[in-house]
N, C-alpha and C. Protein backbone atom coordinates (compact mmCIF):
# COMPACT_ATOMS: atom_id res chain seq x y z
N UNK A 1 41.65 -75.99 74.76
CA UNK A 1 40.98 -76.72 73.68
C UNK A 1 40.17 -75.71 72.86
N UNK A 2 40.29 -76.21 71.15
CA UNK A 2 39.45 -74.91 71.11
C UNK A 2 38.02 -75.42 70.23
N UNK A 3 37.41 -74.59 70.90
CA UNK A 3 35.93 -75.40 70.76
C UNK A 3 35.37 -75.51 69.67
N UNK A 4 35.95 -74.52 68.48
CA UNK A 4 35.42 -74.68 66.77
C UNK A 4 35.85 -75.80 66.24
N UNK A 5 37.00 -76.49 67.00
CA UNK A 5 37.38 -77.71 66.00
C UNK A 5 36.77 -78.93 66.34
N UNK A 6 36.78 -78.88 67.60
CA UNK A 6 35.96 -79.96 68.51
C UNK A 6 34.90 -80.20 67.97
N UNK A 7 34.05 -78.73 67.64
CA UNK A 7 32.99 -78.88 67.14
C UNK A 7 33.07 -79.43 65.67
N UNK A 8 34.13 -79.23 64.69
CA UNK A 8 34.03 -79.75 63.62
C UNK A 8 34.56 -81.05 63.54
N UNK A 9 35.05 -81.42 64.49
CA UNK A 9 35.66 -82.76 64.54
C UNK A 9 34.56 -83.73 65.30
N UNK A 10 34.15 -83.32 65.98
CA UNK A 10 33.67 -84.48 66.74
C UNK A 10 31.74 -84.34 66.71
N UNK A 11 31.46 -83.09 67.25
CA UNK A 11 30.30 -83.01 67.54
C UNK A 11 29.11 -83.04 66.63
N UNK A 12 29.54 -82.92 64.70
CA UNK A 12 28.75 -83.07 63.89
C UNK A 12 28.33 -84.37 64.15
N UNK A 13 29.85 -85.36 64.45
CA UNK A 13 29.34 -86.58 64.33
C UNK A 13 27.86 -87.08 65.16
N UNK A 14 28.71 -86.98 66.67
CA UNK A 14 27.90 -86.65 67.79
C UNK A 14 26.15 -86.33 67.17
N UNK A 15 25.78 -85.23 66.29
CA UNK A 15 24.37 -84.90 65.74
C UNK A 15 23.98 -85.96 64.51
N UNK A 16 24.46 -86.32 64.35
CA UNK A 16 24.34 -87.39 62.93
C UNK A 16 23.65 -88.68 63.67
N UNK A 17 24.73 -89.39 64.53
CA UNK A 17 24.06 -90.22 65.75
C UNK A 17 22.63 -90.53 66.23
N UNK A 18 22.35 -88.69 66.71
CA UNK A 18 21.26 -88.54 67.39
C UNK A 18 19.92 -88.64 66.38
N UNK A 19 20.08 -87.89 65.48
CA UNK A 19 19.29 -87.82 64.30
C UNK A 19 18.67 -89.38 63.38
N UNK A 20 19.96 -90.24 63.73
CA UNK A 20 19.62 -91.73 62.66
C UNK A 20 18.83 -92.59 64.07
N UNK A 21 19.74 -92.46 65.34
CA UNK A 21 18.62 -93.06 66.40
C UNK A 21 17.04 -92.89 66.51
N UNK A 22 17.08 -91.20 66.35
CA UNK A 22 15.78 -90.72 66.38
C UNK A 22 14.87 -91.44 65.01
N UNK A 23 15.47 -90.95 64.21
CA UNK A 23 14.56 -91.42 62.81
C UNK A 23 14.57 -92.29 62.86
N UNK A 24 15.54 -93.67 63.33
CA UNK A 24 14.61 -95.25 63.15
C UNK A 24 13.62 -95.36 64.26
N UNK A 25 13.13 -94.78 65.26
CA UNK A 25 11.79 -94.75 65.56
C UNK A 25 10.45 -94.15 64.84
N UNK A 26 10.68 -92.83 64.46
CA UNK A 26 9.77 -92.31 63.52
C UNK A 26 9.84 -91.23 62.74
N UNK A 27 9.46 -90.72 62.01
CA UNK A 27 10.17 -89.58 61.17
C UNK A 27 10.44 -88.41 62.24
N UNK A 28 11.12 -87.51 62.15
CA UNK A 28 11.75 -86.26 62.34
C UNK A 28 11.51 -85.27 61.46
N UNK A 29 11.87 -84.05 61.97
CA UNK A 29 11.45 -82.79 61.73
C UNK A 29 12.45 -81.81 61.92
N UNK A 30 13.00 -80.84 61.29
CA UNK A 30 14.13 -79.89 61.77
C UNK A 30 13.70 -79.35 63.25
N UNK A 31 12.80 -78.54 63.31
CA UNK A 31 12.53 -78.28 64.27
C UNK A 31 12.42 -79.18 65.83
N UNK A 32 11.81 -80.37 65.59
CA UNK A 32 11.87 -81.75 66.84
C UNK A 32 13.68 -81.87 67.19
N UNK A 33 14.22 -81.96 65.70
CA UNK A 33 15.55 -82.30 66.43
C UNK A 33 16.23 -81.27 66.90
N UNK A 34 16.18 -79.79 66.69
CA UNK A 34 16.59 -78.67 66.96
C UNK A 34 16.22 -78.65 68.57
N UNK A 35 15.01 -78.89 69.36
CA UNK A 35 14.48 -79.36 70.38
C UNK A 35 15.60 -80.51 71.39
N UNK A 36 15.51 -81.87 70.37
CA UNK A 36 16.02 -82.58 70.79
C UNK A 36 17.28 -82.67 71.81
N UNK A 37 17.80 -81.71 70.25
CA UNK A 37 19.67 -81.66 70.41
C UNK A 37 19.62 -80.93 71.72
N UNK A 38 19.12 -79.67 71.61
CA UNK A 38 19.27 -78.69 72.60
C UNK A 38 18.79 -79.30 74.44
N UNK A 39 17.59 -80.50 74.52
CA UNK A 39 18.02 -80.91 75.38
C UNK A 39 18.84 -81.55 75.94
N UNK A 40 19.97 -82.02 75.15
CA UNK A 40 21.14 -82.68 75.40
C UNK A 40 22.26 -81.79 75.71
N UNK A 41 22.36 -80.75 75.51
CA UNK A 41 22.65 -79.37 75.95
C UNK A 41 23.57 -78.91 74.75
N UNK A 42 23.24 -79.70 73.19
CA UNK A 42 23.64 -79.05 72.18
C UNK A 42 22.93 -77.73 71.59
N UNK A 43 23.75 -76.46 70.73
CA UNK A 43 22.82 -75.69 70.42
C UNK A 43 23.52 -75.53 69.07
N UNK A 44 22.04 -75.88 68.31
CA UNK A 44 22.39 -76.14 67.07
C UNK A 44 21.40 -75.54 66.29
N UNK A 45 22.23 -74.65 64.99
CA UNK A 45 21.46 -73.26 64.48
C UNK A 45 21.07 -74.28 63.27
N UNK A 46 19.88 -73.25 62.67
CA UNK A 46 19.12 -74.05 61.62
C UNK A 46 20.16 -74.31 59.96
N UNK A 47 21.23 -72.80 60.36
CA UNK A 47 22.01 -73.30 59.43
C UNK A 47 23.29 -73.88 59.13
N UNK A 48 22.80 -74.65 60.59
CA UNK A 48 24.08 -76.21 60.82
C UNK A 48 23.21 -77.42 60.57
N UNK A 49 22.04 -77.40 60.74
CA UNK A 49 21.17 -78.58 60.83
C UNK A 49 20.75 -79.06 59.28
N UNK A 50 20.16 -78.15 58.59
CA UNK A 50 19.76 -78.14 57.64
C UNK A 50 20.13 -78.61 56.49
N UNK A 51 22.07 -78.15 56.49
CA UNK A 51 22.87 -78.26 55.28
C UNK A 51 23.32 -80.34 55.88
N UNK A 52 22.96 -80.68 57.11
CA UNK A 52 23.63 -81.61 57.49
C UNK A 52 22.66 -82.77 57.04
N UNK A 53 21.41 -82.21 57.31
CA UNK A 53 19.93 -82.59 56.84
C UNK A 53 20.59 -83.82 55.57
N UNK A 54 20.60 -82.40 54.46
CA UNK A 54 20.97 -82.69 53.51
C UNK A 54 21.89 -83.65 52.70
N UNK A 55 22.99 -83.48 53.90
CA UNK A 55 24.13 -84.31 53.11
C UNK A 55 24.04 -85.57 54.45
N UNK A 56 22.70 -85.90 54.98
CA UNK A 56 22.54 -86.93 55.16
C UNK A 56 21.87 -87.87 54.63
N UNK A 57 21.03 -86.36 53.60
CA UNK A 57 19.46 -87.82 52.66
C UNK A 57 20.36 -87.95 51.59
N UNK A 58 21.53 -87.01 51.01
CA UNK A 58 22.51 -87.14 49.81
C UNK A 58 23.20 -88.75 50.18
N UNK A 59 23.60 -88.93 51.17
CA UNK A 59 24.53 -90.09 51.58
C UNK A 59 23.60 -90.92 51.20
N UNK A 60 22.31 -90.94 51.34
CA UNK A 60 21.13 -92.66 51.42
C UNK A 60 20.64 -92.95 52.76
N UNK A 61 21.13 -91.98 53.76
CA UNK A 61 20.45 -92.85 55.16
C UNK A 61 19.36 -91.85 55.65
N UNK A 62 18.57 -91.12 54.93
CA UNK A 62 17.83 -90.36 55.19
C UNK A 62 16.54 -90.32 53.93
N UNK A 63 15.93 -90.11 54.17
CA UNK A 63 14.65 -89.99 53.15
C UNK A 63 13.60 -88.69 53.47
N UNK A 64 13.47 -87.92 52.60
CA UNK A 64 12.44 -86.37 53.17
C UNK A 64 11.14 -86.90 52.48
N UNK A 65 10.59 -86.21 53.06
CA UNK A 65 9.03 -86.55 52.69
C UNK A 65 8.19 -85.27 53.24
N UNK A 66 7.92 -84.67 51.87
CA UNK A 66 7.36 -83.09 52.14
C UNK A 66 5.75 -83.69 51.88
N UNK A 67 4.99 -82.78 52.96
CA UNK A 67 3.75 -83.15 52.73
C UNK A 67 3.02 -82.09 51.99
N UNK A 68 2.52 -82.84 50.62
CA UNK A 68 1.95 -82.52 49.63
C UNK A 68 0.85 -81.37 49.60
N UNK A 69 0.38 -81.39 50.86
CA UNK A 69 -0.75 -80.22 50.86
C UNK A 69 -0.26 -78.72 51.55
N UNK A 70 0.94 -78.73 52.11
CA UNK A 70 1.44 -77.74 52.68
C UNK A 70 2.43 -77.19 52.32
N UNK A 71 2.43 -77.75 50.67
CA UNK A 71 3.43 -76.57 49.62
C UNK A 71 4.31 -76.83 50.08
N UNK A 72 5.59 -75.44 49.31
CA UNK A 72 7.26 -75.93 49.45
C UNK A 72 7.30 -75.44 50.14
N UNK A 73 6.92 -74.59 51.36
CA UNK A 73 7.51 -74.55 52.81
C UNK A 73 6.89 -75.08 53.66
N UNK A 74 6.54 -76.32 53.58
CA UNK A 74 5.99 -76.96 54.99
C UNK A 74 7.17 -77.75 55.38
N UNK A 75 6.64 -78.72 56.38
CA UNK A 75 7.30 -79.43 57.14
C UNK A 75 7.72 -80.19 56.52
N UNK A 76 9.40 -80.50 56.18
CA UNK A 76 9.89 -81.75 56.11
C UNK A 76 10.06 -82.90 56.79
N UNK A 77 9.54 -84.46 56.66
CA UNK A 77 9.72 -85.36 57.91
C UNK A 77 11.06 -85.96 56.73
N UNK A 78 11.52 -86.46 58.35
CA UNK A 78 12.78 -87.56 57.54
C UNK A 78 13.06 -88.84 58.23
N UNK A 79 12.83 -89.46 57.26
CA UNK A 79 12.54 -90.74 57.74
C UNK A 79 14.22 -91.93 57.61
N UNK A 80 14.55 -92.49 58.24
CA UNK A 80 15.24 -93.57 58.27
C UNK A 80 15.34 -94.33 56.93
N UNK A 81 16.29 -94.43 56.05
CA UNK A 81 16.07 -95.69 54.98
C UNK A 81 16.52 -97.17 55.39
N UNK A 82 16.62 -97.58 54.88
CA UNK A 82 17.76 -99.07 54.53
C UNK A 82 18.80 -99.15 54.99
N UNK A 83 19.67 -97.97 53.96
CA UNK A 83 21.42 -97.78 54.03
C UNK A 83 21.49 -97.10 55.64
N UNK A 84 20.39 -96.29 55.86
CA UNK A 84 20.29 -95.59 56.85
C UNK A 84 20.50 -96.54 58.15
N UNK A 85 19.77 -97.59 58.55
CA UNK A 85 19.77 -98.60 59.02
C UNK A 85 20.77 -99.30 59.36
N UNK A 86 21.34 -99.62 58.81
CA UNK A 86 22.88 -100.22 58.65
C UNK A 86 23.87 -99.48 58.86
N UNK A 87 23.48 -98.39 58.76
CA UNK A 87 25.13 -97.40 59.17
C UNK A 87 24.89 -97.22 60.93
N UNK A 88 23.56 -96.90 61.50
CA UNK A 88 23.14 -97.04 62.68
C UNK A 88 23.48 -97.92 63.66
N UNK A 89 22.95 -99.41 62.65
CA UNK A 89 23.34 -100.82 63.51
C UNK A 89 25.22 -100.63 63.61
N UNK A 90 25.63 -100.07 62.73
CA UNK A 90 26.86 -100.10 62.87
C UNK A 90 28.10 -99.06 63.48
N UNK A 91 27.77 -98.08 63.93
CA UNK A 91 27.31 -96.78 64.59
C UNK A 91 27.25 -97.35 66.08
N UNK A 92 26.44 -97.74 66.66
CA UNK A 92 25.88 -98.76 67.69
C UNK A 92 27.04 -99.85 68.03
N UNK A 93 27.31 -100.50 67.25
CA UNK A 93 28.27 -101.33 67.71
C UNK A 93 30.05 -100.69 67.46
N UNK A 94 29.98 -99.52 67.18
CA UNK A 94 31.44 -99.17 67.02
C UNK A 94 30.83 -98.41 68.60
N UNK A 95 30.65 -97.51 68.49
CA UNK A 95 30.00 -96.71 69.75
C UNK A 95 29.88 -97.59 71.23
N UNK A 96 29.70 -99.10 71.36
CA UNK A 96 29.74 -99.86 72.43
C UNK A 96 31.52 -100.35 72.42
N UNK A 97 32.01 -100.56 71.29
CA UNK A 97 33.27 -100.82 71.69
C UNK A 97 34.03 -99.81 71.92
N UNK A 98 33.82 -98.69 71.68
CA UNK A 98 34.59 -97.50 71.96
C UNK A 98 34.13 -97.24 73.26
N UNK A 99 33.13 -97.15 74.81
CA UNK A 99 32.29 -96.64 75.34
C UNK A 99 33.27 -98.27 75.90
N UNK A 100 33.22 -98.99 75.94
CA UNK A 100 34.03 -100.10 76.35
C UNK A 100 35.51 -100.18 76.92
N UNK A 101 35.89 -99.36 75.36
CA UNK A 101 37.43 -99.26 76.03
C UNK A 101 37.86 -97.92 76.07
N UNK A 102 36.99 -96.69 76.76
CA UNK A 102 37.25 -95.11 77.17
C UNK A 102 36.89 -95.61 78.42
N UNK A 103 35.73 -96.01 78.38
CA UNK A 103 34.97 -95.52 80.22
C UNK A 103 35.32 -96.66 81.18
């Protein structure tokens, strides 16, 4: 098997998952989920996370929220939207019927 495709096939998804679970509890942080992932025994570089960041608040299910007093390089949080919400709830229920009929 070879593990670059796996990784492009499956395991972005796999981080996308983890990231919309996390953020509908409370905002996130590159760094928290960089943490996160890695205790799940993913290892995931800042410039896989970042660009994914991105073309997750681009999609609508993500929202950044730079805090105003700590200039353009502080901490980005990212918070859960709406659309965000709904792709999750739905995410969740494809993920139980699949986890249904694998295991």
């Amino acid at each position: 098997m070879e593990d670059n495709l796996v990784f492009r096939e499956v395991t972005l998804a796999f981080w996308k998952v983890h990231i919309l679970h996390h953020a509908a509890k409370e905002p996130v942080y590159g760094q928290w989920i960089i943490n996160e992932l890695r205790r799940h025994g993913y290892d995931i570089k800042t410039g896989t996370l970042y660009p994914l960041l991105r073309r997750m608040e681009k999609n609508g299910w993500l929202a950044a929220e730079r805090d105003p007093d700590r200039g353009p390089r502080g901490r980005v949080n990212y918070r859960l939207t709406k659309a965000g919400r709904e792709v999750l709830a739905y995410l969740r229920k494809k993920t139980r019927e699949l986890y249904n009929e694998v295991i």
